[in-house]
Protein backbone atom coordinates (compact mmCIF):
# COMPACT_ATOMS: atom_id res chain seq x y z
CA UNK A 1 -3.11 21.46 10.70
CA UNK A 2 -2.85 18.45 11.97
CA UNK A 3 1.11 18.59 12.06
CA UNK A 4 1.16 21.21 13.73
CA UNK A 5 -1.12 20.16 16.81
CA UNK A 6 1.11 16.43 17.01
CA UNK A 7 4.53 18.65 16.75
CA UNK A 8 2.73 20.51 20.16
CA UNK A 9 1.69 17.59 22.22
CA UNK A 10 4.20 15.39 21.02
CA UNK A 11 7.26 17.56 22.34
CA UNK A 12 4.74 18.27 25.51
CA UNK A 13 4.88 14.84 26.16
CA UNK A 14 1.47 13.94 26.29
CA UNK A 15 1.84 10.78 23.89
CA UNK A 16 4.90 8.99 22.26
CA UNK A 17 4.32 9.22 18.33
CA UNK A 18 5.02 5.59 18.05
CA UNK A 19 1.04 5.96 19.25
CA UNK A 20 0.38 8.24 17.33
CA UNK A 21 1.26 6.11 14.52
CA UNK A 22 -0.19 2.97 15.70
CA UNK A 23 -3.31 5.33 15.95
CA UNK A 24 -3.03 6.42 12.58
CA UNK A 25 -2.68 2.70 10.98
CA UNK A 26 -6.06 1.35 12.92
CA UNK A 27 -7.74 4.66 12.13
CA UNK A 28 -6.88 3.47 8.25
CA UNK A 29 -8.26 0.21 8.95
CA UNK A 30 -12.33 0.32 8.56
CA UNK A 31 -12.20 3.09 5.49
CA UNK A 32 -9.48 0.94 3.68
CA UNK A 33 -12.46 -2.07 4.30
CA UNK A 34 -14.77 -0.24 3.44
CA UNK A 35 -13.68 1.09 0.38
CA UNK A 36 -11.87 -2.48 -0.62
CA UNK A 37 -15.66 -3.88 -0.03
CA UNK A 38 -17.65 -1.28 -2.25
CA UNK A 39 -14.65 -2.05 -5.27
CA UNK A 40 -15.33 -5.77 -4.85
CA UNK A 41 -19.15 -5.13 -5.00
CA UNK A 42 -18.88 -2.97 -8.36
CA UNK A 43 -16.24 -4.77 -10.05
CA UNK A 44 -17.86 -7.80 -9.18
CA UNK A 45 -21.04 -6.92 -10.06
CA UNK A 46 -20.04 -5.23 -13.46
CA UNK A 47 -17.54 -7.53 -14.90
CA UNK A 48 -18.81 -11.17 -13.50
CA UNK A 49 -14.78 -11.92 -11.71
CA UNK A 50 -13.69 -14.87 -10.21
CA UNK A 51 -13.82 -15.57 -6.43
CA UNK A 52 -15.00 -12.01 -5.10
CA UNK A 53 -13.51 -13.13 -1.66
CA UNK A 54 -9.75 -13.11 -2.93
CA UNK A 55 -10.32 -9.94 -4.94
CA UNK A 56 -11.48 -8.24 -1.75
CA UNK A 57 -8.50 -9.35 0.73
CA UNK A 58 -5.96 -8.28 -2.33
CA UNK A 59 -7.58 -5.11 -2.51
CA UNK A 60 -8.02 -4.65 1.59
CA UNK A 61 -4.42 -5.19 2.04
CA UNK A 62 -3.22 -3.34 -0.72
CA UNK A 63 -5.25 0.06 0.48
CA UNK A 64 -3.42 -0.82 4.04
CA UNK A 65 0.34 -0.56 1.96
CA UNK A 66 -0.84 2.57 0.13
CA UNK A 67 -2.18 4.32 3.20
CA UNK A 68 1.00 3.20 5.55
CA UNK A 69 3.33 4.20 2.35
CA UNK A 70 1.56 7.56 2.13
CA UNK A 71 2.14 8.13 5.50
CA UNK A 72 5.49 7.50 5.85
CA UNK A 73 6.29 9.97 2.88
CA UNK A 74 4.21 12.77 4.81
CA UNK A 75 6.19 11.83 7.78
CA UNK A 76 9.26 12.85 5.30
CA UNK A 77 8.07 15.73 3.12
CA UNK A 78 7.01 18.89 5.18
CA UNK A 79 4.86 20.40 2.21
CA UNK A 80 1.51 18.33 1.57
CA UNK A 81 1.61 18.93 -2.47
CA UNK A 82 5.10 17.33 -2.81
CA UNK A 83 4.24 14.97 -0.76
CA UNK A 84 1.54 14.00 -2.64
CA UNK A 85 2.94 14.36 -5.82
CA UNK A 86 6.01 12.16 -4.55
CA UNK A 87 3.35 9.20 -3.96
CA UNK A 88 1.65 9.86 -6.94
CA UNK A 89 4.83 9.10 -8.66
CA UNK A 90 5.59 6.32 -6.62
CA UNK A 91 2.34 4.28 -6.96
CA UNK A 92 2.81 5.45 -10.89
CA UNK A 93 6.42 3.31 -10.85
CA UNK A 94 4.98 0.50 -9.36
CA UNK A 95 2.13 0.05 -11.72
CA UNK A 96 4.57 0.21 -14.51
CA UNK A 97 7.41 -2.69 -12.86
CA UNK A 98 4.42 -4.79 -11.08
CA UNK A 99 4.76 -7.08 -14.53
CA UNK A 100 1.73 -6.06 -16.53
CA UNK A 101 3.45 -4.19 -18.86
CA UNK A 102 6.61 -6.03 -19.01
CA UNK A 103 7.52 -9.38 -18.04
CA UNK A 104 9.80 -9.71 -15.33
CA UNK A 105 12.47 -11.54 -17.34
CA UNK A 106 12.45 -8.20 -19.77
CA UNK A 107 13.55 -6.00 -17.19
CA UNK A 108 16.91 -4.91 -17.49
CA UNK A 109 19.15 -6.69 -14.70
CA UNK A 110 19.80 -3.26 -12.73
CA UNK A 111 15.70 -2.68 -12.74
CA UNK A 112 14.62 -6.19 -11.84
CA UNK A 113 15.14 -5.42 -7.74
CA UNK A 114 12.23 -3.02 -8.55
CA UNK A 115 9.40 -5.90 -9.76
CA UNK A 116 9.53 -7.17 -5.85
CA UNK A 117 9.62 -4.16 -3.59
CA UNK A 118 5.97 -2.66 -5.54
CA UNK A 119 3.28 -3.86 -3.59
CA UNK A 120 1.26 -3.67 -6.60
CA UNK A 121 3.21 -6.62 -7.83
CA UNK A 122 1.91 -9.00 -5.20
CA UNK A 123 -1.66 -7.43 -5.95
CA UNK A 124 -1.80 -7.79 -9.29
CA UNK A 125 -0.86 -11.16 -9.66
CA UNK A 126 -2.99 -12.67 -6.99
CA UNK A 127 -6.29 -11.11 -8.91
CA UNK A 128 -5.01 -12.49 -12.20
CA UNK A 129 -4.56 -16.06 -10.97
CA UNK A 130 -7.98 -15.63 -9.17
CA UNK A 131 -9.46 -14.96 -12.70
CA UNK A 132 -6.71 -17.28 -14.82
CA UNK A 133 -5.82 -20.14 -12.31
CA UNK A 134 -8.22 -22.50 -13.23
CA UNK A 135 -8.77 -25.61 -15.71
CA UNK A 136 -12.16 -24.11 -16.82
CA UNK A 137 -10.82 -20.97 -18.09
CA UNK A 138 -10.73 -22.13 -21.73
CA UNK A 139 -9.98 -19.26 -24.38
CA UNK A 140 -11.05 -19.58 -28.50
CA UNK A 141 -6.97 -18.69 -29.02
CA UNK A 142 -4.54 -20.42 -30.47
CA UNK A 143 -1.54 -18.47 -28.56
CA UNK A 144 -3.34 -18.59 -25.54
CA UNK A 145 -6.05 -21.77 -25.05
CA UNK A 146 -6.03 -21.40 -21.40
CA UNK A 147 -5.72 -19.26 -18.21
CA UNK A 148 -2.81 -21.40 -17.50
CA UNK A 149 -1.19 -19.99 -20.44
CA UNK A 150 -2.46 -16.59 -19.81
CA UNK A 151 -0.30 -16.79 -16.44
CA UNK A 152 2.80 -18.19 -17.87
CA UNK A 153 2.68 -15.50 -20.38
CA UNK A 154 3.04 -13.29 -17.73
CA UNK A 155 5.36 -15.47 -15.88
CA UNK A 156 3.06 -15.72 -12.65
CA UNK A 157 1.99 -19.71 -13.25
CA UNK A 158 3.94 -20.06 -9.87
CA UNK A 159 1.76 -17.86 -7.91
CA UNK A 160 0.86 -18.45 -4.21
CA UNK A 161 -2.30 -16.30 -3.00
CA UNK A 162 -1.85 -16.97 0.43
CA UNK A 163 2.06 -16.06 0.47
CA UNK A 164 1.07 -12.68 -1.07
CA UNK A 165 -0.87 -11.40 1.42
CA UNK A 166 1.21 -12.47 3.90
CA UNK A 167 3.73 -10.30 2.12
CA UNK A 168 1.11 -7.29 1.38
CA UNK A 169 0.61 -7.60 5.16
CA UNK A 170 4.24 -7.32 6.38
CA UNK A 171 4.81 -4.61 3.51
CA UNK A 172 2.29 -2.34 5.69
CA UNK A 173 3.76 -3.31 8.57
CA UNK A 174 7.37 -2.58 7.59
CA UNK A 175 5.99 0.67 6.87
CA UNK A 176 4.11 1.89 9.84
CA UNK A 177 7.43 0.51 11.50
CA UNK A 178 9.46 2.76 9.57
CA UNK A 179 7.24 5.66 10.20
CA UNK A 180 7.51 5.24 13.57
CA UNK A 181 11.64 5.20 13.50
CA UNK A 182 10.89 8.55 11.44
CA UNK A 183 8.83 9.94 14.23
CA UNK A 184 11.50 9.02 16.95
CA UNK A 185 14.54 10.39 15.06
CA UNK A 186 12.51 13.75 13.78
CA UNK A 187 11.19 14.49 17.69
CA UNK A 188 14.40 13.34 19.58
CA UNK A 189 15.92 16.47 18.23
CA UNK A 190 13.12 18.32 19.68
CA UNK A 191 13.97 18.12 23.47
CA UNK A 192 12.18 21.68 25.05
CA UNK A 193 8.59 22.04 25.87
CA UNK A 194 6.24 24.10 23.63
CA UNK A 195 4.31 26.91 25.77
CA UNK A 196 1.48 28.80 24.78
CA UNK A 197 2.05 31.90 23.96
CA UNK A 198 1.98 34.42 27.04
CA UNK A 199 -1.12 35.99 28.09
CA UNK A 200 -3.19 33.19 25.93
CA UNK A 201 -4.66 32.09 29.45
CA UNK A 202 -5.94 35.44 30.17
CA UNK A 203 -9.41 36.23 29.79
């Protein structure tokens, strides 16, 4: 529906759609806080975490990448379901290369490029040195006595917090950016006016 009525004022010339998307990414902005605060309260609250504040930004910005990623696919895809199944499948990828699962030194060389252009990499790895990255984590475990060792397990010892969300917050960026160059290129082949149909003004 809503395609539909920015296709008609768009090519009427009522807005540009690079405001349309800047509209778009602050109208994302209080549920994605929102939501990233109510996660941080239950999470919190159920599993006793490390430094709630950190959790909250990681999760604040990451909602802002999924939201501006999703909306650059639906810029893309006409049809809503593929759409959605296409970011289904997309978020699915990048939980599987964000380095839980495998290390990024196992990745085969022509998969590795993958590990930094998920968002959920730069996530992930802030929330486990929030939880790891500290002398008093202390484990009964011979392989792993400390957080420390928990992180170079994982090969994420190096981690700066502050650099990721720096990154998280240019990732959505990038992407409202390149929804925007979407929106140019799809209506600059659009150049006539879109009337109302004839007699719609009659009573």
């Amino acid at each position: 529906i809503e395609r539909a009525i920015v296709d008609k004022e768009v090519r009427n010339g009522y807005y540009h759609p690079a405001m349309y998307q800047i509209a778009q990414g602050i109208a994302s902005i209080p549920g994605s806080a929102l939501l990233a605060f109510l996660t941080t309260l239950i999470v919190m609250g159920m599993t006793g975490m490390r430094e709630p504040t950190w959790y909250f930004l990681g999760m604040f910005l990451s909602l802002l990448c999924a939201e501006a990623l999703a909306q650059l696919v639906s810029h893309v895809v006409p049809h809503f379901v593929i759409g959605m199944a296409l970011v289904a499948g997309m978020y699915g990828f990048f939980m599987l290369v964000q380095g839980f699962m495998l290390v990024p030194s196992d990745f085969p060389s022509w998969l590795r490029w993958t590990h930094d252009i998920a968002f959920h990499t730069y996530a992930w790895r802030s929330f486990m040195y929030s939880e790891f990255g500290d002398a008093s984590v202390i484990f009964d475990s011979v392989q792993l006595p400390t957080g420390f060792a928990v992180l170079e397990a994982y090969e994420i010892d190096d981690v700066n917090r502050s650099n990721d969300m720096i990154v998280l917050l240019a990732y959505a960026l990038i992407l409202h950016l390149c929804s925007i160059v979407t929106l140019h290129f799809w209506y600059s082949a659009f150049k006539g006016r879109v009337l109302p149909p004839e007699g719609s003004n009659k009573q």
